[in-house]
Protein backbone atom coordinates (compact mmCIF):
# COMPACT_ATOMS: atom_id res chain seq x y z
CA UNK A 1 15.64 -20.01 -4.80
CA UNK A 2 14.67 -22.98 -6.58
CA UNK A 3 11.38 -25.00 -5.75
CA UNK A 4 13.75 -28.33 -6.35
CA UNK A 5 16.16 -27.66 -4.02
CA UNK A 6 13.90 -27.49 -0.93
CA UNK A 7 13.38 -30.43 0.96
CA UNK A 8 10.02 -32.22 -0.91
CA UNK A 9 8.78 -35.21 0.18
CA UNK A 10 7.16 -36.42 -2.70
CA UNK A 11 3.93 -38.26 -1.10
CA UNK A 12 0.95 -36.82 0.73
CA UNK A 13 0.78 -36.55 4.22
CA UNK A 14 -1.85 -38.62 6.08
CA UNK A 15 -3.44 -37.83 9.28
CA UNK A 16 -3.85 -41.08 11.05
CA UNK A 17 -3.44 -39.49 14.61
CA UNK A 18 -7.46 -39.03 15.83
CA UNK A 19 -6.07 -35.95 17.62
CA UNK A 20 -3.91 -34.14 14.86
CA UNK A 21 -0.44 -31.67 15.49
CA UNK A 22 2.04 -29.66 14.33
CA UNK A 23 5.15 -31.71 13.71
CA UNK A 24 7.88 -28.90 14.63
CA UNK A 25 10.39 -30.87 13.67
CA UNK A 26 9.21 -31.13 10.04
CA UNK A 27 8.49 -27.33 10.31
CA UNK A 28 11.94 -26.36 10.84
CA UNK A 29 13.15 -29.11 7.70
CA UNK A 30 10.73 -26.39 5.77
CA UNK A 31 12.30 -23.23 6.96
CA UNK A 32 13.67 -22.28 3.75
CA UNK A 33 10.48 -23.05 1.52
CA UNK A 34 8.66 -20.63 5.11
CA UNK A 35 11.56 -18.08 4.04
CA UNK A 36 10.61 -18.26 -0.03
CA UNK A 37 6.97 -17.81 0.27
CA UNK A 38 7.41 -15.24 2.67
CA UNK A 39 9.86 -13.35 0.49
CA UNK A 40 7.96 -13.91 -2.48
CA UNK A 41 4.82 -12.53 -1.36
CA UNK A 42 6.19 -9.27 -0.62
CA UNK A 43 7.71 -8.82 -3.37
CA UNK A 44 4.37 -9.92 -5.68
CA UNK A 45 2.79 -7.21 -3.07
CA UNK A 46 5.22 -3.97 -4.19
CA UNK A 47 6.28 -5.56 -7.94
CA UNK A 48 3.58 -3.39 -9.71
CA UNK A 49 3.27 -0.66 -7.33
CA UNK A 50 4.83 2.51 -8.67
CA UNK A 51 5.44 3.79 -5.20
CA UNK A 52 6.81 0.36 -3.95
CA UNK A 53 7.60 0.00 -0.18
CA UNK A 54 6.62 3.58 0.24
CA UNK A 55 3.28 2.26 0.79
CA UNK A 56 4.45 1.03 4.16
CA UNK A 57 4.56 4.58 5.18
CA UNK A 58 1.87 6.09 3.39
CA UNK A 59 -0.82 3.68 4.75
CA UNK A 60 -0.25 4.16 8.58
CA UNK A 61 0.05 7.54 7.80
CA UNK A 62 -2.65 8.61 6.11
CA UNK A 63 -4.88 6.38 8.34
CA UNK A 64 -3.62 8.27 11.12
CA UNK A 65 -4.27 11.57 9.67
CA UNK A 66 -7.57 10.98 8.99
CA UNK A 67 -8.83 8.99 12.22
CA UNK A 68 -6.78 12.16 13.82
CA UNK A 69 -9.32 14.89 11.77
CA UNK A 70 -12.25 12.70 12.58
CA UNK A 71 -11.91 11.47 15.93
CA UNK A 72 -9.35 13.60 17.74
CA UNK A 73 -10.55 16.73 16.48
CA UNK A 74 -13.86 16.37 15.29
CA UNK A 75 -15.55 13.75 17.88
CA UNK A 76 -12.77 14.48 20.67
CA UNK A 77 -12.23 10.79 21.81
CA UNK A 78 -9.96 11.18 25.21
CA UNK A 79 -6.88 9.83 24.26
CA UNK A 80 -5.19 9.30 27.73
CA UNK A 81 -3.45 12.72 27.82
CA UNK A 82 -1.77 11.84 24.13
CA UNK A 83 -1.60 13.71 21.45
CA UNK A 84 -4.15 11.87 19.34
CA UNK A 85 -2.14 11.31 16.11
CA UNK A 86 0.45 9.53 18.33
CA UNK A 87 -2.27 7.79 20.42
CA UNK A 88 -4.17 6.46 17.17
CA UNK A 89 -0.86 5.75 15.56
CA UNK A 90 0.12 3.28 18.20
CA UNK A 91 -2.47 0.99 17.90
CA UNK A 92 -2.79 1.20 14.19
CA UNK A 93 0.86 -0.07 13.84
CA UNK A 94 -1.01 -3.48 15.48
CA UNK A 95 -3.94 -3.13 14.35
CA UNK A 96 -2.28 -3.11 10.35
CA UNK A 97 -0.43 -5.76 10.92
CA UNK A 98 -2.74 -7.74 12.44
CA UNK A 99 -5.26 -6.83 9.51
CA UNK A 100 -2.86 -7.68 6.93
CA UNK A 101 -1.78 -10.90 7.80
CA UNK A 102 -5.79 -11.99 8.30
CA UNK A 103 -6.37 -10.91 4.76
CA UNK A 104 -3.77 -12.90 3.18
CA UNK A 105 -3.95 -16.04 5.09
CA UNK A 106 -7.32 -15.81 4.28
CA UNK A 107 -7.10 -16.75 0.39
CA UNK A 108 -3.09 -17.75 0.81
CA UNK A 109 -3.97 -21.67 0.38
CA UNK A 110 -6.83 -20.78 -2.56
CA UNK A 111 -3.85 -18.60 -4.34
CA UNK A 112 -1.16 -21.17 -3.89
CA UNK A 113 -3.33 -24.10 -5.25
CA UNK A 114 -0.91 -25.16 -7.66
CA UNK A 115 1.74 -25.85 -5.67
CA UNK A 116 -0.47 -27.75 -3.57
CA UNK A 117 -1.40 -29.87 -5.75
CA UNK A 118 2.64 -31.09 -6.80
CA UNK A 119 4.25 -31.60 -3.98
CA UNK A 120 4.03 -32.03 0.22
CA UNK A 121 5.42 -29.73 2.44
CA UNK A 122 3.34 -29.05 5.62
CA UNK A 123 0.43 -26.79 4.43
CA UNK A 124 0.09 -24.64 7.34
CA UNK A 125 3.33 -22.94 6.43
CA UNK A 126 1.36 -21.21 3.77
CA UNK A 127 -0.64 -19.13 6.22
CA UNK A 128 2.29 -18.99 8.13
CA UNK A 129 4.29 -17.45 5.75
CA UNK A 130 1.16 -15.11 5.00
CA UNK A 131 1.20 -13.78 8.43
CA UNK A 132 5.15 -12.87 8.43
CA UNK A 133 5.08 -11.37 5.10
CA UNK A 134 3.95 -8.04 6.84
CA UNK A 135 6.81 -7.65 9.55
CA UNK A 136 8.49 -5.65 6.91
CA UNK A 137 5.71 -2.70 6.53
CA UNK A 138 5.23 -3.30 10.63
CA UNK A 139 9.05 -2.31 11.28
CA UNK A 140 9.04 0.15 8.78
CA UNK A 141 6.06 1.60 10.98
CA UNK A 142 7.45 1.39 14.01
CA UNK A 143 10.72 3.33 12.87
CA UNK A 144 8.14 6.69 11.89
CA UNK A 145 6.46 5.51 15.55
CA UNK A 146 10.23 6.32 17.03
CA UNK A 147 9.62 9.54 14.80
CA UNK A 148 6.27 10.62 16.38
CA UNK A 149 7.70 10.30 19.59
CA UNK A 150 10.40 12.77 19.19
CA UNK A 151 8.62 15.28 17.00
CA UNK A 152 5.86 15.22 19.48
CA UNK A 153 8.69 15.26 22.73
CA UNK A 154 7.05 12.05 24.31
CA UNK A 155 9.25 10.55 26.46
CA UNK A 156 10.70 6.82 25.54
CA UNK A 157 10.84 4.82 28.55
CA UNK A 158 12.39 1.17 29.14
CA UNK A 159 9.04 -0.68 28.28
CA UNK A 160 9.58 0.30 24.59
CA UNK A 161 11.81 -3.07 24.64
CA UNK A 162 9.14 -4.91 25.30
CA UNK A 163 8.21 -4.48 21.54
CA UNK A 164 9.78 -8.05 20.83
CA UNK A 165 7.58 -10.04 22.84
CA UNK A 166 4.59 -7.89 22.28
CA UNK A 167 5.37 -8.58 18.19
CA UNK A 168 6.08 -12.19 18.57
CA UNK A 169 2.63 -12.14 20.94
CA UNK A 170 0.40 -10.28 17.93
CA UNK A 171 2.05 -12.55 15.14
CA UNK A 172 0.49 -15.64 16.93
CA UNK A 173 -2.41 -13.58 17.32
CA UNK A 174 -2.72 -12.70 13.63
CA UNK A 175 -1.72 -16.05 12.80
CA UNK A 176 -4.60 -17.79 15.35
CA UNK A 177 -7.33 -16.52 13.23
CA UNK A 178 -5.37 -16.51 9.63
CA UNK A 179 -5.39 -20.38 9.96
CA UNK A 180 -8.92 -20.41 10.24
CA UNK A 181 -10.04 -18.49 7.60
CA UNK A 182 -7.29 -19.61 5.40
CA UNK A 183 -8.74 -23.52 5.85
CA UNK A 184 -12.12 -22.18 6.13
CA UNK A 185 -11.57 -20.10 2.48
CA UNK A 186 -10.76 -23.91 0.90
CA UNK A 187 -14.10 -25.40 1.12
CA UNK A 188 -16.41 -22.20 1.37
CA UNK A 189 -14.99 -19.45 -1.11
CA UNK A 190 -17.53 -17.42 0.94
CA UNK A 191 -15.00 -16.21 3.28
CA UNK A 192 -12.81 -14.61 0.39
CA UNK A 193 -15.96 -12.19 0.67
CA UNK A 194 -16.70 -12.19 4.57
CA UNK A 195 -13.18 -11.57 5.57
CA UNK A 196 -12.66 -7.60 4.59
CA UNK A 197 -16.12 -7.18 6.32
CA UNK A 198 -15.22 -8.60 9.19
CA UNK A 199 -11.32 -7.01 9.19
CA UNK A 200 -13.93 -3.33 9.00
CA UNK A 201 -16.57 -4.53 12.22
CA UNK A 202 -13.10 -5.79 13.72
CA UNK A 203 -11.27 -2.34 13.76
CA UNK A 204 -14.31 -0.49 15.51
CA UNK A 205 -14.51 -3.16 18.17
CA UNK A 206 -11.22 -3.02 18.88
CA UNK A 207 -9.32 0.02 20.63
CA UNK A 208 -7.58 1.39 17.62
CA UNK A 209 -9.46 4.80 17.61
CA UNK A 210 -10.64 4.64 21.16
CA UNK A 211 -9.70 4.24 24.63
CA UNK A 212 -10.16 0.55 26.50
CA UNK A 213 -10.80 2.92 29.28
CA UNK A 214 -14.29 4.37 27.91
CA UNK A 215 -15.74 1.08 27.95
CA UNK A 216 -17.85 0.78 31.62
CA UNK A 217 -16.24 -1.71 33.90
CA UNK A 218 -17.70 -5.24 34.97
CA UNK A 219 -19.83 -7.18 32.22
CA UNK A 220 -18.82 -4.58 29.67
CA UNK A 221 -14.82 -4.44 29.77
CA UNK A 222 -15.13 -8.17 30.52
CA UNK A 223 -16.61 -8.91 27.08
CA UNK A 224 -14.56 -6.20 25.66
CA UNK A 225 -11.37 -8.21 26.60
CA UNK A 226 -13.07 -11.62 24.78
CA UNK A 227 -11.36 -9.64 21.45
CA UNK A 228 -8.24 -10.64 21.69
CA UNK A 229 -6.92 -7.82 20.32
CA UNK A 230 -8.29 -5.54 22.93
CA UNK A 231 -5.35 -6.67 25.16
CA UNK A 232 -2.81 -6.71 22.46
CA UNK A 233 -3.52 -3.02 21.41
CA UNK A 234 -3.27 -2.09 25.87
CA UNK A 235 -0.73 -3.83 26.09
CA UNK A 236 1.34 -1.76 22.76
CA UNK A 237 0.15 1.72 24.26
CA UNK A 238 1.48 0.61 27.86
CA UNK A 239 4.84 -0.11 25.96
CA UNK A 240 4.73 2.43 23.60
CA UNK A 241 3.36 5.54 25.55
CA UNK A 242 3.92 4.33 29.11
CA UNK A 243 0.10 4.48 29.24
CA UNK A 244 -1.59 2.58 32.40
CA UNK A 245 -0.71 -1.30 32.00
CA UNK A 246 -3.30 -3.45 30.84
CA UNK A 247 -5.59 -5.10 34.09
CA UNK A 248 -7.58 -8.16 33.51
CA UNK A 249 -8.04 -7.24 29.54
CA UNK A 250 -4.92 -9.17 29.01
CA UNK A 251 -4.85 -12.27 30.75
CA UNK A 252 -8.80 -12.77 29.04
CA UNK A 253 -7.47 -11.60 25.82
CA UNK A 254 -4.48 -14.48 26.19
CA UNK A 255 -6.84 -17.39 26.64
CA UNK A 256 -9.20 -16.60 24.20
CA UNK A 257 -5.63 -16.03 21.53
CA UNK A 258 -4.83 -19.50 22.79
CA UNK A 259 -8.47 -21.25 22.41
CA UNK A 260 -8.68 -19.63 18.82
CA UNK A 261 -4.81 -20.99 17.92
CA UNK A 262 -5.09 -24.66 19.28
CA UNK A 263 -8.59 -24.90 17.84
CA UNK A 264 -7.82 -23.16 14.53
CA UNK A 265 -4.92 -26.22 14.19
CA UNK A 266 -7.05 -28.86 14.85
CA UNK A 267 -9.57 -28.00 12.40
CA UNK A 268 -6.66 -27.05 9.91
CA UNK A 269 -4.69 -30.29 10.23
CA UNK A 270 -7.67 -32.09 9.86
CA UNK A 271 -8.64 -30.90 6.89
CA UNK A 272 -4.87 -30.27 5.58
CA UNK A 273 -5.31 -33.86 2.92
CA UNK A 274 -8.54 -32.66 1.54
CA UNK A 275 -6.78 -29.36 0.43
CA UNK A 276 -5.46 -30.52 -2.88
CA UNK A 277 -8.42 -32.34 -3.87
CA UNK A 278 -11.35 -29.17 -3.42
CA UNK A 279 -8.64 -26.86 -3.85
């Protein structure tokens, strides 16, 4: 695909609105340039990697292995009457997602500074397309997910097609916070540093490894569920597993998600005309 056949406007865009949003219309006018960058970051990803898309397997795995040997084994977290590797496996096919698309939004706008700085298209695409780059190693998961289940002789039930929604739910999850950082990441290069410590504090305060259900009710599981990825993560095990269904964890989860998003656009469209200039 060539950069000259997408649909440039060649002016910058100007925020005169005091109370700035996402022109949808515009977005869809850009859904081939959304396509490109997406396609071209995953291929950048796997271009020098001598095992290529392999990596989408060996990742999960291996992190499953090991949180299996350390927590399932060793520390003997309760795992809801799963067999560990298949309990930690389901919410690290989130969780890695999730993760992924974080990291890359977070430096996407920093890495794609030249083609800021030639032409307009809406920026926010570029986190956008930063966030779906990663569906590829997330399906690829889920397929050795439909794996575990049968080597393991776990019953699939009918809330495994819930996995849509639940997807389309963690991408705007993923992509709530990527716009943050990514704007954030533009005018403090401090967050190219901050971000894989906080991805690292994230994963132990979410319930990757663990059980929502060891944390005490009341006060506890109420802050708990201000993560918003405590309710995505119940509410993959309750689709996945047929674990118990997620209680109040996901309806606290959903409004903080939706604080995070609206907020995270403001503050991005604001600062979307000072990109090219600090960039």
């Amino acid at each position: 695909m060539q950069f000259q056949n997408l649909p440039y406007k060649k002016v910058y865009s100007s925020n005169s609105s005091k109370f700035p949003k996402i022109n949808i219309k515009e977005l869809w006018e850009y859904k081939e340039l959304l396509f490109f960058l997406t396609l071209r970051d995953i291929q950048i990803r796997y271009k020098q990697a001598a095992l290529g898309i392999l990596w989408a397997l060996l990742q999960p795995l291996l992190a499953m292995i090991i949180f299996s040997v350390i927590f399932g084994n060793l520390a003997k977290l309760p795992s809801d009457n799963i067999p560990y590797a298949v309990f930690s496996y389901a919410g690290l096919m989130p969780w890695q997602l999730f993760a992924g698309a974080i990291s890359r939004s977070g430096n996407s706008l920093v890495a794609n500074r030249n083609l800021l700085t030639k032409v307009y298209f809406p920026r926010i695409i570029i986190p956008l397309s930063a966030t779906l780059s990663g569906l590829i190693e997330y399906f690829i998961g889920f397929i050795m997910f439909i794996g575990l289940l049968i080597l393991f002789n776990i019953k699939i039930t009918w809330t495994i097609l819930l996995i849509l929604p639940l997807t389309v739910g963690l991408l705007i999850t993923a992509f709530s916070i990527g716009v943050w950082i990514s704007a954030l990441n533009v005018q403090y290069r401090d967050f190219e540093h901050i971000t894989p410590f906080l991805i690292q504090i994230w994963l132990y305060a979410s319930p990757v490894v663990y059980s929502s259900n060891l944390i005490p009710d009341g006060i506890y599981q109420t802050i708990f569920s201000l993560n918003p990825m405590t309710g995505v993560i119940d509410c993959f095990r309750w689709a996945l597993l047929g674990s118990s269904p997620p209680s109040k964890t996901i309806f606290i989860s959903l409004v903080v998600v939706l604080l995070i998003l609206f907020s995270g656009i403001l503050y991005f469209k604001k600062m979307e005309d000072t990109f090219a200039d600090i960039v």
